[in-house]
PDB file of N, CA and C in Angstrom:
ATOM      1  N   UNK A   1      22.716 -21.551  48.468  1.00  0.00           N
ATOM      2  CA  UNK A   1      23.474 -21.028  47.365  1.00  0.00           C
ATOM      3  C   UNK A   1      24.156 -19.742  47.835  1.00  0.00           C
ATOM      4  N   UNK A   2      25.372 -19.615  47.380  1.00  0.00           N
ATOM      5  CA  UNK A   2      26.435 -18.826  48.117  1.00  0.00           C
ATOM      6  C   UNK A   2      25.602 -17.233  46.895  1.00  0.00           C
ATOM      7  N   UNK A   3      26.361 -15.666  47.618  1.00  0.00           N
ATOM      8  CA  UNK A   3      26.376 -15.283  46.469  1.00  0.00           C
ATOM      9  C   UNK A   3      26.771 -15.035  45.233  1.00  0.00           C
ATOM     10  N   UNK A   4      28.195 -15.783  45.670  1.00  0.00           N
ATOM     11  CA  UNK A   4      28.629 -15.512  44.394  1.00  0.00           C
ATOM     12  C   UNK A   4      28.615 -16.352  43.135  1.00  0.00           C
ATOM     13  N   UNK A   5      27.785 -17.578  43.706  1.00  0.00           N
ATOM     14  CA  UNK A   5      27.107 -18.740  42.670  1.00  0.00           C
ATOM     15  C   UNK A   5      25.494 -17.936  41.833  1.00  0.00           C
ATOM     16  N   UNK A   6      24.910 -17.027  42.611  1.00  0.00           N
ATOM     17  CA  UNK A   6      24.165 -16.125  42.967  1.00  0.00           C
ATOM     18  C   UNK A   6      24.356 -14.892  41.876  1.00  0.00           C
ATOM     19  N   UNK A   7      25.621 -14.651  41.688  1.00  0.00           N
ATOM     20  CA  UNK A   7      26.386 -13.699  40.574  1.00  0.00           C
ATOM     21  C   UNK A   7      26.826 -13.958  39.565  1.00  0.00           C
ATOM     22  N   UNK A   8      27.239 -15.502  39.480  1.00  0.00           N
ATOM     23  CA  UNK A   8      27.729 -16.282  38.393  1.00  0.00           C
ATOM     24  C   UNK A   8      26.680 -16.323  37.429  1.00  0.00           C
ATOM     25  N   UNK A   9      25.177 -17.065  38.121  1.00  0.00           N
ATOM     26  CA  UNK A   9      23.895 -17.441  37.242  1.00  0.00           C
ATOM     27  C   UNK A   9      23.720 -16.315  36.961  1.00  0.00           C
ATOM     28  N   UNK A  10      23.409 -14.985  37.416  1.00  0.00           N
ATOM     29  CA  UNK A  10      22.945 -13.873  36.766  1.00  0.00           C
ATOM     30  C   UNK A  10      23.461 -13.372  35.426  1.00  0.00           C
ATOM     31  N   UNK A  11      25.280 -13.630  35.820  1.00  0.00           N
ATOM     32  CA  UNK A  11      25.776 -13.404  34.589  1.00  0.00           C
ATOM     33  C   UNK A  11      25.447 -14.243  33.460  1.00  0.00           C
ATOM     34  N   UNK A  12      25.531 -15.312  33.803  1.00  0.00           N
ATOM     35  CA  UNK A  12      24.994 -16.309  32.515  1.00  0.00           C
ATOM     36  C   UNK A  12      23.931 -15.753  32.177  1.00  0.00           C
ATOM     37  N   UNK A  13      22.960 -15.187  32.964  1.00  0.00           N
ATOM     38  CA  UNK A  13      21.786 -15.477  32.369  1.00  0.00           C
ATOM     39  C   UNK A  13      21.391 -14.183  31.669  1.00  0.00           C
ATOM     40  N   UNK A  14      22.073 -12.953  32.055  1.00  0.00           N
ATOM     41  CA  UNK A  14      22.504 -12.099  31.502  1.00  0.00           C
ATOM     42  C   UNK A  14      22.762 -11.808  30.237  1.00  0.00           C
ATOM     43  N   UNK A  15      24.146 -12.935  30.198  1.00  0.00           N
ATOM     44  CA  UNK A  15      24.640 -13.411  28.268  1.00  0.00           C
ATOM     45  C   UNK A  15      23.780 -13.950  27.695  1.00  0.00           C
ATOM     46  N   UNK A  16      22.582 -15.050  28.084  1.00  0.00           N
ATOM     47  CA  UNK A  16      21.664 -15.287  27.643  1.00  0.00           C
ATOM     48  C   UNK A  16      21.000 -14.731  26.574  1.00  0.00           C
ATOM     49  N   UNK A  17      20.000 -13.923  28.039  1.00  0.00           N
ATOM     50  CA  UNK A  17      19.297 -13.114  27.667  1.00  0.00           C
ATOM     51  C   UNK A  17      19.570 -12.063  26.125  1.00  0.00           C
ATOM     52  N   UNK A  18      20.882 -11.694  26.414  1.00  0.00           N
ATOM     53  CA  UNK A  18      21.511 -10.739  25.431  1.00  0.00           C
ATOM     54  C   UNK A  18      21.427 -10.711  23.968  1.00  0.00           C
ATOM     55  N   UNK A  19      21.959 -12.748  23.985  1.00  0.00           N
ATOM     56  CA  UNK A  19      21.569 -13.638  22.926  1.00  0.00           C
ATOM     57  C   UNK A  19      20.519 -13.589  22.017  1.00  0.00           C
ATOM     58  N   UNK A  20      19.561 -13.709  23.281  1.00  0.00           N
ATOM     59  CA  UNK A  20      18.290 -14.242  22.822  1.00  0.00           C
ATOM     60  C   UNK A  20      17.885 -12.778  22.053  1.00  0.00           C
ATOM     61  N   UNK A  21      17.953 -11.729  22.659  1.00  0.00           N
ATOM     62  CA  UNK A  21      17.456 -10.399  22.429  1.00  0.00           C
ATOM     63  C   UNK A  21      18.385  -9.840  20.598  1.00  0.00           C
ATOM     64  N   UNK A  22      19.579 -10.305  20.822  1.00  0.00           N
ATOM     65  CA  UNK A  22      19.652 -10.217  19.364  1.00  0.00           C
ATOM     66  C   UNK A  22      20.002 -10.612  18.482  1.00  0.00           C
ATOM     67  N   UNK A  23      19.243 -12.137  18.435  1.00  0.00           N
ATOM     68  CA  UNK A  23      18.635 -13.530  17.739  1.00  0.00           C
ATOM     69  C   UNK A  23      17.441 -12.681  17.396  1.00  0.00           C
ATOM     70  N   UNK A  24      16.546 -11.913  18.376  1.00  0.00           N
ATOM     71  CA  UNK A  24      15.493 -11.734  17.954  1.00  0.00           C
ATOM     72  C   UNK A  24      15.174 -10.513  17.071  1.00  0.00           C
ATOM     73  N   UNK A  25      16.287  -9.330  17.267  1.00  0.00           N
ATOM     74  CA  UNK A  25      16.700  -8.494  16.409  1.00  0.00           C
ATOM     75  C   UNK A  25      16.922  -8.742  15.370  1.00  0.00           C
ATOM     76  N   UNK A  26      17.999  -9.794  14.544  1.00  0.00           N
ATOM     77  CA  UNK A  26      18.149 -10.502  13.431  1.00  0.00           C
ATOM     78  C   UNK A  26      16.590 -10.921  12.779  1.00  0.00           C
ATOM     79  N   UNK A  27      16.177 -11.711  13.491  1.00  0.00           N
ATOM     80  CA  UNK A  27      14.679 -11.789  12.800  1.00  0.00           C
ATOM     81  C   UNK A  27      13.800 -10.750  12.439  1.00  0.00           C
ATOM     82  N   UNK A  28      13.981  -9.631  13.255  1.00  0.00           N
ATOM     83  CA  UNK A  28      12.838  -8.549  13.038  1.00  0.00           C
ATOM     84  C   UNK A  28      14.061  -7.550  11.776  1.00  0.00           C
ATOM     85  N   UNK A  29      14.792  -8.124  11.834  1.00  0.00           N
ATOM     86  CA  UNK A  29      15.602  -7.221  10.352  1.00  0.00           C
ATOM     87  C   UNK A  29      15.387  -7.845   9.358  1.00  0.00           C
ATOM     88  N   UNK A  30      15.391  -8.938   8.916  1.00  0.00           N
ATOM     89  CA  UNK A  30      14.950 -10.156   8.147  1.00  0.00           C
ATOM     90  C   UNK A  30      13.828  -9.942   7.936  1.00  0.00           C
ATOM     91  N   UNK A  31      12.904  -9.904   8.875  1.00  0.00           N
ATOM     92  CA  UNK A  31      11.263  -9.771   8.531  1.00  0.00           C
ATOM     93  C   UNK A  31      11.920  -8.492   7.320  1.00  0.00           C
ATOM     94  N   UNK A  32      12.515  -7.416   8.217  1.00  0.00           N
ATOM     95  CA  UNK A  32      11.948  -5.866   7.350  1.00  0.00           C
ATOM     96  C   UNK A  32      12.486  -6.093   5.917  1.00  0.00           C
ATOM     97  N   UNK A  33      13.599  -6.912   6.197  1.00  0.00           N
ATOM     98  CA  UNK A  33      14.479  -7.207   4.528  1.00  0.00           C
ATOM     99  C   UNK A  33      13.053  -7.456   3.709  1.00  0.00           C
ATOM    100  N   UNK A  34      12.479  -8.835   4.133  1.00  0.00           N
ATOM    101  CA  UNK A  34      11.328  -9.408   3.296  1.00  0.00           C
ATOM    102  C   UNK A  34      10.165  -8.700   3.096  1.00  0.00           C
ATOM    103  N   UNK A  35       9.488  -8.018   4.011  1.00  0.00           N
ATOM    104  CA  UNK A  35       8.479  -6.791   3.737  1.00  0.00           C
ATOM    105  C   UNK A  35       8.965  -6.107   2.716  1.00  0.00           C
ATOM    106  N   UNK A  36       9.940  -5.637   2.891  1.00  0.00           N
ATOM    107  CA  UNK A  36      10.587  -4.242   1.850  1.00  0.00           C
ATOM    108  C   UNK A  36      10.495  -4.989   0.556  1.00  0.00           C
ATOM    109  N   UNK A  37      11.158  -6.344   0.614  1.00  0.00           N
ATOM    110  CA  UNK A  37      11.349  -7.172  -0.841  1.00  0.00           C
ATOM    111  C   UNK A  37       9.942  -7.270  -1.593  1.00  0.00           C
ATOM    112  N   UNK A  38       8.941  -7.893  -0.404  1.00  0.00           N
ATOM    113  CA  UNK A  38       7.875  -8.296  -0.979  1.00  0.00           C
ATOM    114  C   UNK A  38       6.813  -6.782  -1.656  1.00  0.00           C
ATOM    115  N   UNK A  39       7.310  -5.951  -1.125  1.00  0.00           N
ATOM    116  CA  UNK A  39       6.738  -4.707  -1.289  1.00  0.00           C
ATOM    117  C   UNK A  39       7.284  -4.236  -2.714  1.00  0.00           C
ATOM    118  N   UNK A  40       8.711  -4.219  -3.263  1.00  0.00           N
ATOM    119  CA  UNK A  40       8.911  -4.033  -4.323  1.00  0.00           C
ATOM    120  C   UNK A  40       7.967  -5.129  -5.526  1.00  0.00           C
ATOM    121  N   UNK A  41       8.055  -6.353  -5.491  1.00  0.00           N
ATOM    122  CA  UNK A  41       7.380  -7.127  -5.918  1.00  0.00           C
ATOM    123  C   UNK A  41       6.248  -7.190  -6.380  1.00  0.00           C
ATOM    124  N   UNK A  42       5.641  -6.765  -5.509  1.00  0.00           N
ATOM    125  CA  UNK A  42       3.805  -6.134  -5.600  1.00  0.00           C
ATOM    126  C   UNK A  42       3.959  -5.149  -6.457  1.00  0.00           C
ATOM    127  N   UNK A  43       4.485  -3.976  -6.117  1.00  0.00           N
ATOM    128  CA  UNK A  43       4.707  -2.924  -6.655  1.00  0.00           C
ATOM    129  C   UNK A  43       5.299  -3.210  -8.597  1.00  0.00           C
ATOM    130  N   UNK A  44       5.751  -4.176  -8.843  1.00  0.00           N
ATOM    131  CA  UNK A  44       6.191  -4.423 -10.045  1.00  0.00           C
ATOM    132  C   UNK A  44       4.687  -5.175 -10.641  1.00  0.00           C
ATOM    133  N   UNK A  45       4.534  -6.093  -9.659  1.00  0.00           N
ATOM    134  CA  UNK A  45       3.458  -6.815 -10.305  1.00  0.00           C
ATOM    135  C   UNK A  45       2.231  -5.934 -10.731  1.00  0.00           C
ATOM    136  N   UNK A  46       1.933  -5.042  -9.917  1.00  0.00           N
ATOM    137  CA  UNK A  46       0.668  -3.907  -9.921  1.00  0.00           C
ATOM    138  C   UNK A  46       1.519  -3.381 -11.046  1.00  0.00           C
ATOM    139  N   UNK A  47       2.297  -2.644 -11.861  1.00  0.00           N
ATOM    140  CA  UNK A  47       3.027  -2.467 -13.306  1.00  0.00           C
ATOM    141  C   UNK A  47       2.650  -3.115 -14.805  1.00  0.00           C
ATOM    142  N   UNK A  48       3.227  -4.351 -13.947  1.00  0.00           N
ATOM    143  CA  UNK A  48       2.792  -5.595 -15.219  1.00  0.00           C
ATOM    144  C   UNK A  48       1.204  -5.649 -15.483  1.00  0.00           C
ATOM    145  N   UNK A  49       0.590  -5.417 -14.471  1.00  0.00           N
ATOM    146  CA  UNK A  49      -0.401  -6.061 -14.169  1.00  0.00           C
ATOM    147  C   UNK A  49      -1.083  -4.458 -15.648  1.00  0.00           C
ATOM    148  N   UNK A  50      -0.891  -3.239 -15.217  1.00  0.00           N
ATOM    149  CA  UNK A  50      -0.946  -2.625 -15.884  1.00  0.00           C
ATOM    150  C   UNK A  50      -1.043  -2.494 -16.885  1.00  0.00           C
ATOM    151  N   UNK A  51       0.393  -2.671 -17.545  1.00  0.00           N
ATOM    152  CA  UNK A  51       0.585  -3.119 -19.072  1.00  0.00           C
ATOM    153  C   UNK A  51       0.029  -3.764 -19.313  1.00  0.00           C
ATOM    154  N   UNK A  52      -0.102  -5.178 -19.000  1.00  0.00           N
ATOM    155  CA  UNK A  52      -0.690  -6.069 -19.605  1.00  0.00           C
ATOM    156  C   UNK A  52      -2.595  -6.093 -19.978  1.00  0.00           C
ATOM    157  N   UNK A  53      -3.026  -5.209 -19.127  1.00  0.00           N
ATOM    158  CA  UNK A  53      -4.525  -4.430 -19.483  1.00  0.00           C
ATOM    159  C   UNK A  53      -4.533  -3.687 -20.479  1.00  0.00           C
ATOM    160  N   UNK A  54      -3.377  -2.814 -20.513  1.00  0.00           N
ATOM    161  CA  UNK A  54      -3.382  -1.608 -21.800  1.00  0.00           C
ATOM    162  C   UNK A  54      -3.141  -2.635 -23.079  1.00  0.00           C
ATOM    163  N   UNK A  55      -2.285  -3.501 -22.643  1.00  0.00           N
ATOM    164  CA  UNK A  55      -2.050  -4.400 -24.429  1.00  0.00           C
ATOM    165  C   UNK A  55      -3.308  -5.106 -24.460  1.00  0.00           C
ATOM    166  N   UNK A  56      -3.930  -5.366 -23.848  1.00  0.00           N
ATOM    167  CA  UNK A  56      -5.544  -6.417 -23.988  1.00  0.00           C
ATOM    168  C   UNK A  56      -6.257  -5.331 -24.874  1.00  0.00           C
ATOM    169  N   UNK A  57      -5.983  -4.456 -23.905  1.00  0.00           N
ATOM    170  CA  UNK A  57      -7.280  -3.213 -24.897  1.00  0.00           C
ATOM    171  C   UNK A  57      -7.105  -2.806 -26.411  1.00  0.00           C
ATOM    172  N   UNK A  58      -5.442  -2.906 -26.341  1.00  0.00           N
ATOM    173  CA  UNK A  58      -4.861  -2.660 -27.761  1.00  0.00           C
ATOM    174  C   UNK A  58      -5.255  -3.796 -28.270  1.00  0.00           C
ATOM    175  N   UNK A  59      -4.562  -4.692 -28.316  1.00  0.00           N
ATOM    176  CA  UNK A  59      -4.917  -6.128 -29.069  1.00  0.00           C
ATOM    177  C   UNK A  59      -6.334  -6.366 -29.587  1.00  0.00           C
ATOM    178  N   UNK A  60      -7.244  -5.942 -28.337  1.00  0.00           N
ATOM    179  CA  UNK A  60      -8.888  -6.419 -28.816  1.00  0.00           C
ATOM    180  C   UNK A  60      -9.218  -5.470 -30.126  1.00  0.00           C
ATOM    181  N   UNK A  61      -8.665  -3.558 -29.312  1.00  0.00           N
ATOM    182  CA  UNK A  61      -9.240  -2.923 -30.562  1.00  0.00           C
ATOM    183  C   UNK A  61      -8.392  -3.461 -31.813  1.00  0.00           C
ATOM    184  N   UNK A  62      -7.169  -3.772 -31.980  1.00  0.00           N
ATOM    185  CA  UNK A  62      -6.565  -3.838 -33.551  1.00  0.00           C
ATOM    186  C   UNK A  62      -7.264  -5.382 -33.881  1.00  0.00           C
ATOM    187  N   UNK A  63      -8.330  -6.381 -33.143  1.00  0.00           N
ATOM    188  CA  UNK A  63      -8.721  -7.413 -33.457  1.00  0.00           C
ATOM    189  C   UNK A  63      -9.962  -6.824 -34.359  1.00  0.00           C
ATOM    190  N   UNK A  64     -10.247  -6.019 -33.759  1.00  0.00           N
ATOM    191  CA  UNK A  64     -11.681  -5.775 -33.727  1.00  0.00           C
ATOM    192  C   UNK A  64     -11.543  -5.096 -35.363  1.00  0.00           C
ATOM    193  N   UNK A  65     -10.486  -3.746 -35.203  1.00  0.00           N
ATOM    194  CA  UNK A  65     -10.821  -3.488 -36.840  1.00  0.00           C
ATOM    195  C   UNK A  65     -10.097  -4.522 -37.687  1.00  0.00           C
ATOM    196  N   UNK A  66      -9.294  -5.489 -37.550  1.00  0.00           N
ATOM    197  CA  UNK A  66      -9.181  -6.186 -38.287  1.00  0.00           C
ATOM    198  C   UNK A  66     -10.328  -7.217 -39.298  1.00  0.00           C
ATOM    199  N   UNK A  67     -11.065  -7.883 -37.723  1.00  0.00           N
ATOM    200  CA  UNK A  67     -11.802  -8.328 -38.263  1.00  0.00           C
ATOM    201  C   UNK A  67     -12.978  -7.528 -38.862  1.00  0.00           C
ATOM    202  N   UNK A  68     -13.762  -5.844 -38.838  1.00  0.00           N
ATOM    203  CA  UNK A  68     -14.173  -5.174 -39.730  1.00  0.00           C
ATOM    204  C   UNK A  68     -13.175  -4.995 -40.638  1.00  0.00           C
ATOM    205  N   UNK A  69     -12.425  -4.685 -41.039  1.00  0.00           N
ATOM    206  CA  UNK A  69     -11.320  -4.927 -42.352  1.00  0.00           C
ATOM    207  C   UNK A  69     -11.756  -5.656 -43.780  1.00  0.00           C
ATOM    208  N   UNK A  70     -11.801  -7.177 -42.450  1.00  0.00           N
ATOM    209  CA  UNK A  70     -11.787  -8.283 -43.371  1.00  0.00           C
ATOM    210  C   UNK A  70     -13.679  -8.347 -43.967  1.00  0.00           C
ATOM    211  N   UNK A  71     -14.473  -8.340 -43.022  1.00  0.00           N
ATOM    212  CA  UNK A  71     -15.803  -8.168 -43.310  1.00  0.00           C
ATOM    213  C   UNK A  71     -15.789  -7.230 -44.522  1.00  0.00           C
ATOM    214  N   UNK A  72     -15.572  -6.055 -44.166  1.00  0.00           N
ATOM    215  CA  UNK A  72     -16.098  -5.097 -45.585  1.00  0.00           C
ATOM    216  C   UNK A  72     -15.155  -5.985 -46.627  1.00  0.00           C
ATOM    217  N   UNK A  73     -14.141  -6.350 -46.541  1.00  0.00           N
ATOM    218  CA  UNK A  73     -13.552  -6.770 -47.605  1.00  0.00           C
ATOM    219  C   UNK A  73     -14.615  -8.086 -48.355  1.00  0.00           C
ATOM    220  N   UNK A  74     -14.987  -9.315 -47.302  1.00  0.00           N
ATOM    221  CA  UNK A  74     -15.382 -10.181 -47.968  1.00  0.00           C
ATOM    222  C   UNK A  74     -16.836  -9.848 -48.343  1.00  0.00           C
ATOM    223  N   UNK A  75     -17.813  -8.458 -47.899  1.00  0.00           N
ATOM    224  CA  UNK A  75     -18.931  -8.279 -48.601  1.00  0.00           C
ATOM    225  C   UNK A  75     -18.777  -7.702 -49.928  1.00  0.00           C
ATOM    226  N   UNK A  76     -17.379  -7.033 -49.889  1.00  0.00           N
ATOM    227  CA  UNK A  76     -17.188  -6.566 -51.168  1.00  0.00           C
ATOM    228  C   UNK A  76     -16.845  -7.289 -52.493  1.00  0.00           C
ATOM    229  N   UNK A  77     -15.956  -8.378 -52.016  1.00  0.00           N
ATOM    230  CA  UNK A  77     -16.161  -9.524 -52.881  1.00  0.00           C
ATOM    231  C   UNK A  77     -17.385 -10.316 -53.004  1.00  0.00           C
ATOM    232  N   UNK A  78     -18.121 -10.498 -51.945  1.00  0.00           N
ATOM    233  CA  UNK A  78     -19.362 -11.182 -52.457  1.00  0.00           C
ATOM    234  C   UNK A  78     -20.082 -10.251 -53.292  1.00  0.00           C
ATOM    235  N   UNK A  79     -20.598  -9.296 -53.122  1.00  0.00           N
ATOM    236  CA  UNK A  79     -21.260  -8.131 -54.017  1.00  0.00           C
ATOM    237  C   UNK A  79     -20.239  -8.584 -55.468  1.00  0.00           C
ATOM    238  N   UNK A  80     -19.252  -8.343 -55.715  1.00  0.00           N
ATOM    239  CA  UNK A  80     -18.698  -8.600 -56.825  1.00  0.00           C
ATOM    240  C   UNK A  80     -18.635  -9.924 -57.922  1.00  0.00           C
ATOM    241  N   UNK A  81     -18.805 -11.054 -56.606  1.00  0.00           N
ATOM    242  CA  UNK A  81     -19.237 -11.953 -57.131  1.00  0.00           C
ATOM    243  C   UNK A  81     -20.817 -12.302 -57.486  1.00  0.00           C
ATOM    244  N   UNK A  82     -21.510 -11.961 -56.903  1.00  0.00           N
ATOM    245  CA  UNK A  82     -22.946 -11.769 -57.280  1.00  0.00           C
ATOM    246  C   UNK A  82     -23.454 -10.832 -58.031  1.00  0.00           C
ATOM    247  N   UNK A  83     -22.344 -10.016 -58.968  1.00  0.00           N
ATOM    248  CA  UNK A  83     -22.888  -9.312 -60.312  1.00  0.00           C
ATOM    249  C   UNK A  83     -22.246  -9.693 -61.448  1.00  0.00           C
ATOM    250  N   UNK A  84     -20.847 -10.821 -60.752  1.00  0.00           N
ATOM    251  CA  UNK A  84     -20.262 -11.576 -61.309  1.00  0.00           C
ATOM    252  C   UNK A  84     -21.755 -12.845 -62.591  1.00  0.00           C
ATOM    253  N   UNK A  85     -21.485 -13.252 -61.101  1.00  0.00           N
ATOM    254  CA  UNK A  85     -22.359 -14.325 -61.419  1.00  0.00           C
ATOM    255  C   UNK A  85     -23.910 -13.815 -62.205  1.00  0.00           C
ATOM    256  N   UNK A  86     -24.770 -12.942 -61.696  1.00  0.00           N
ATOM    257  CA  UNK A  86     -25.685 -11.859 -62.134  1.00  0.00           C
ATOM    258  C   UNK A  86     -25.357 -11.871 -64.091  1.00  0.00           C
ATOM    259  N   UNK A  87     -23.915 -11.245 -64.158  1.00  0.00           N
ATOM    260  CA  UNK A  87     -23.570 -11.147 -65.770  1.00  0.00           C
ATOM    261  C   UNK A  87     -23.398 -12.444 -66.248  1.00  0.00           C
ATOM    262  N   UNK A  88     -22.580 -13.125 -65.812  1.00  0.00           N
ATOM    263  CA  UNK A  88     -22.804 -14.897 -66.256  1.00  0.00           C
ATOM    264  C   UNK A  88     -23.960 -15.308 -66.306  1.00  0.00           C
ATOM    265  N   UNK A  89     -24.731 -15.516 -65.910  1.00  0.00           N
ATOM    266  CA  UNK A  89     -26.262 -16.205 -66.152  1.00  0.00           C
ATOM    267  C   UNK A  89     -26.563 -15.255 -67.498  1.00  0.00           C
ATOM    268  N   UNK A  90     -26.978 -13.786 -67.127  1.00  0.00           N
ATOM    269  CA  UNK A  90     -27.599 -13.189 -68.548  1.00  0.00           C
ATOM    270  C   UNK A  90     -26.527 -13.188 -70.263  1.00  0.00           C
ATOM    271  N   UNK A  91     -25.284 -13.544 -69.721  1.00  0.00           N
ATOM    272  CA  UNK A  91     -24.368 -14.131 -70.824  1.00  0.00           C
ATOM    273  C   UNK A  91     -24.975 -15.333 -71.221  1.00  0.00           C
ATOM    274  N   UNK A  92     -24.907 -16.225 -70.013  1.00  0.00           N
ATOM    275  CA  UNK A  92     -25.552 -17.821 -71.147  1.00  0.00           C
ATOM    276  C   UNK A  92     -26.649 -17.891 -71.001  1.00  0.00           C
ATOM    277  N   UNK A  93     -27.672 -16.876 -70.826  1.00  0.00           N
ATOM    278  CA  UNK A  93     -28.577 -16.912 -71.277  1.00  0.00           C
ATOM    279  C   UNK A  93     -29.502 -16.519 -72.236  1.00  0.00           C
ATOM    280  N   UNK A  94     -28.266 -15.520 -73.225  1.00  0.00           N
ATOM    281  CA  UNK A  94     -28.779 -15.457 -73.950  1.00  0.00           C
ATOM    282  C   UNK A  94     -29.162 -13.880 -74.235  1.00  0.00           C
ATOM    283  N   UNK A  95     -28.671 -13.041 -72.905  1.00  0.00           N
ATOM    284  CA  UNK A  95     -29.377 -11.555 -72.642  1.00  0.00           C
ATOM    285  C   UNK A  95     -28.401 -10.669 -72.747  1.00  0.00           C
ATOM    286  N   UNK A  96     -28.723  -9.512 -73.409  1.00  0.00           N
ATOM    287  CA  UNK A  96     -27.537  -8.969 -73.621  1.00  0.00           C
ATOM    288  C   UNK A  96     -27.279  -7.555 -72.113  1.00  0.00           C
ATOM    289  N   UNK A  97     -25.867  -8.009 -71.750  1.00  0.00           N
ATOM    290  CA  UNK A  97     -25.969  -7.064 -70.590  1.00  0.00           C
ATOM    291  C   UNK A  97     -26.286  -5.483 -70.753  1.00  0.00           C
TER     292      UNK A  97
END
Protein backbone atom coordinates (compact mmCIF):
# COMPACT_ATOMS: atom_id res chain seq x y z
CA UNK A 1 0.00 0.00 0.00
CA UNK A 2 1.37 3.21 -1.41
CA UNK A 3 1.31 6.29 1.00
CA UNK A 4 -0.83 8.06 -0.30
CA UNK A 5 -3.61 5.23 -0.29
CA UNK A 6 -2.08 5.33 3.34
CA UNK A 7 -3.43 9.15 3.57
CA UNK A 8 -6.56 8.66 1.78
CA UNK A 9 -7.81 5.81 4.55
CA UNK A 10 -6.74 8.04 7.33
CA UNK A 11 -8.73 10.71 5.97
CA UNK A 12 -11.74 8.67 5.67
CA UNK A 13 -11.32 7.40 8.70
CA UNK A 14 -10.79 10.60 10.18
CA UNK A 15 -14.42 11.83 8.74
CA UNK A 16 -15.54 8.81 10.29
CA UNK A 17 -14.48 9.00 13.32
CA UNK A 18 -15.71 12.74 13.48
CA UNK A 19 -19.17 11.33 12.63
CA UNK A 20 -19.28 8.93 14.95
CA UNK A 21 -18.03 11.41 17.77
CA UNK A 22 -20.90 13.74 17.02
CA UNK A 23 -23.66 11.12 16.55
CA UNK A 24 -22.52 10.51 19.94
CA UNK A 25 -22.70 14.09 21.15
CA UNK A 26 -26.33 14.31 19.81
CA UNK A 27 -27.18 11.44 22.08
CA UNK A 28 -25.53 12.68 25.19
CA UNK A 29 -27.63 16.10 24.48
CA UNK A 30 -30.79 14.15 24.10
CA UNK A 31 -30.03 12.11 27.12
CA UNK A 32 -29.57 15.77 28.99
CA UNK A 33 -32.86 17.10 27.10
CA UNK A 34 -34.66 13.91 28.81
CA UNK A 35 -33.00 14.02 32.33
CA UNK A 36 -33.84 17.73 32.56
CA UNK A 37 -37.53 16.77 31.19
CA UNK A 38 -37.87 13.88 33.40
CA UNK A 39 -36.63 15.96 36.30
CA UNK A 40 -39.27 18.63 35.82
CA UNK A 41 -41.87 15.86 35.87
CA UNK A 42 -40.93 14.36 39.15
CA UNK A 43 -40.66 17.59 40.44
CA UNK A 44 -44.46 18.34 39.46
CA UNK A 45 -45.48 14.98 40.45
CA UNK A 46 -43.76 15.36 44.09
CA UNK A 47 -46.43 18.82 43.98
CA UNK A 48 -49.42 16.89 43.07
CA UNK A 49 -48.43 14.32 45.05
CA UNK A 50 -48.57 17.04 47.81
CA UNK A 51 -51.78 18.51 47.27
CA UNK A 52 -53.37 15.69 46.88
CA UNK A 53 -52.33 14.57 50.76
CA UNK A 54 -53.38 18.02 52.03
CA UNK A 55 -57.00 17.49 50.27
CA UNK A 56 -57.18 13.76 51.85
CA UNK A 57 -56.59 15.36 55.20
CA UNK A 58 -59.14 18.05 54.41
CA UNK A 59 -61.74 15.80 53.00
CA UNK A 60 -61.35 13.12 55.93
CA UNK A 61 -61.50 16.01 58.58
CA UNK A 62 -64.78 17.79 56.85
CA UNK A 63 -66.00 13.80 56.64
CA UNK A 64 -65.38 13.32 59.94
CA UNK A 65 -67.35 16.43 61.39
CA UNK A 66 -69.87 15.81 59.08
CA UNK A 67 -70.54 12.63 60.02
CA UNK A 68 -70.44 13.97 64.01
CA UNK A 69 -72.92 16.62 62.65
CA UNK A 70 -75.18 14.13 61.54
CA UNK A 71 -74.80 11.78 64.78
CA UNK A 72 -75.61 14.54 67.31
CA UNK A 73 -78.31 15.40 64.99
CA UNK A 74 -79.89 11.86 64.75
CA UNK A 75 -79.46 11.32 68.77
CA UNK A 76 -81.22 14.38 69.04
CA UNK A 77 -84.05 13.28 67.17
CA UNK A 78 -84.12 10.00 68.71
CA UNK A 79 -84.17 11.57 72.29
CA UNK A 80 -87.10 13.57 70.83
CA UNK A 81 -88.70 10.83 69.58
CA UNK A 82 -88.51 8.78 72.67
CA UNK A 83 -90.28 11.51 74.82
CA UNK A 84 -92.29 11.68 71.82
CA UNK A 85 -93.35 8.40 72.07
CA UNK A 86 -92.78 8.44 76.23
CA UNK A 87 -95.96 11.28 76.00
CA UNK A 88 -97.97 9.09 73.54
CA UNK A 89 -98.16 6.00 75.57
CA UNK A 90 -99.04 8.13 78.94
CA UNK A 91 -101.72 10.02 76.54
CA UNK A 92 -103.42 6.65 75.62
CA UNK A 93 -102.96 5.54 78.55
CA UNK A 94 -104.80 7.26 80.27
CA UNK A 95 -101.99 9.44 82.42
CA UNK A 96 -101.96 12.76 82.62
CA UNK A 97 -98.54 14.26 81.49
Amino acid sequence: MTRDEMDEIRRHFDVVAESVVDKIQQVAEGHQVLVAGQERVLARLDRLETRIDRFEMELKGMVNLSFSELDRRVRTLEASLAALAGRVERLEGGHPS
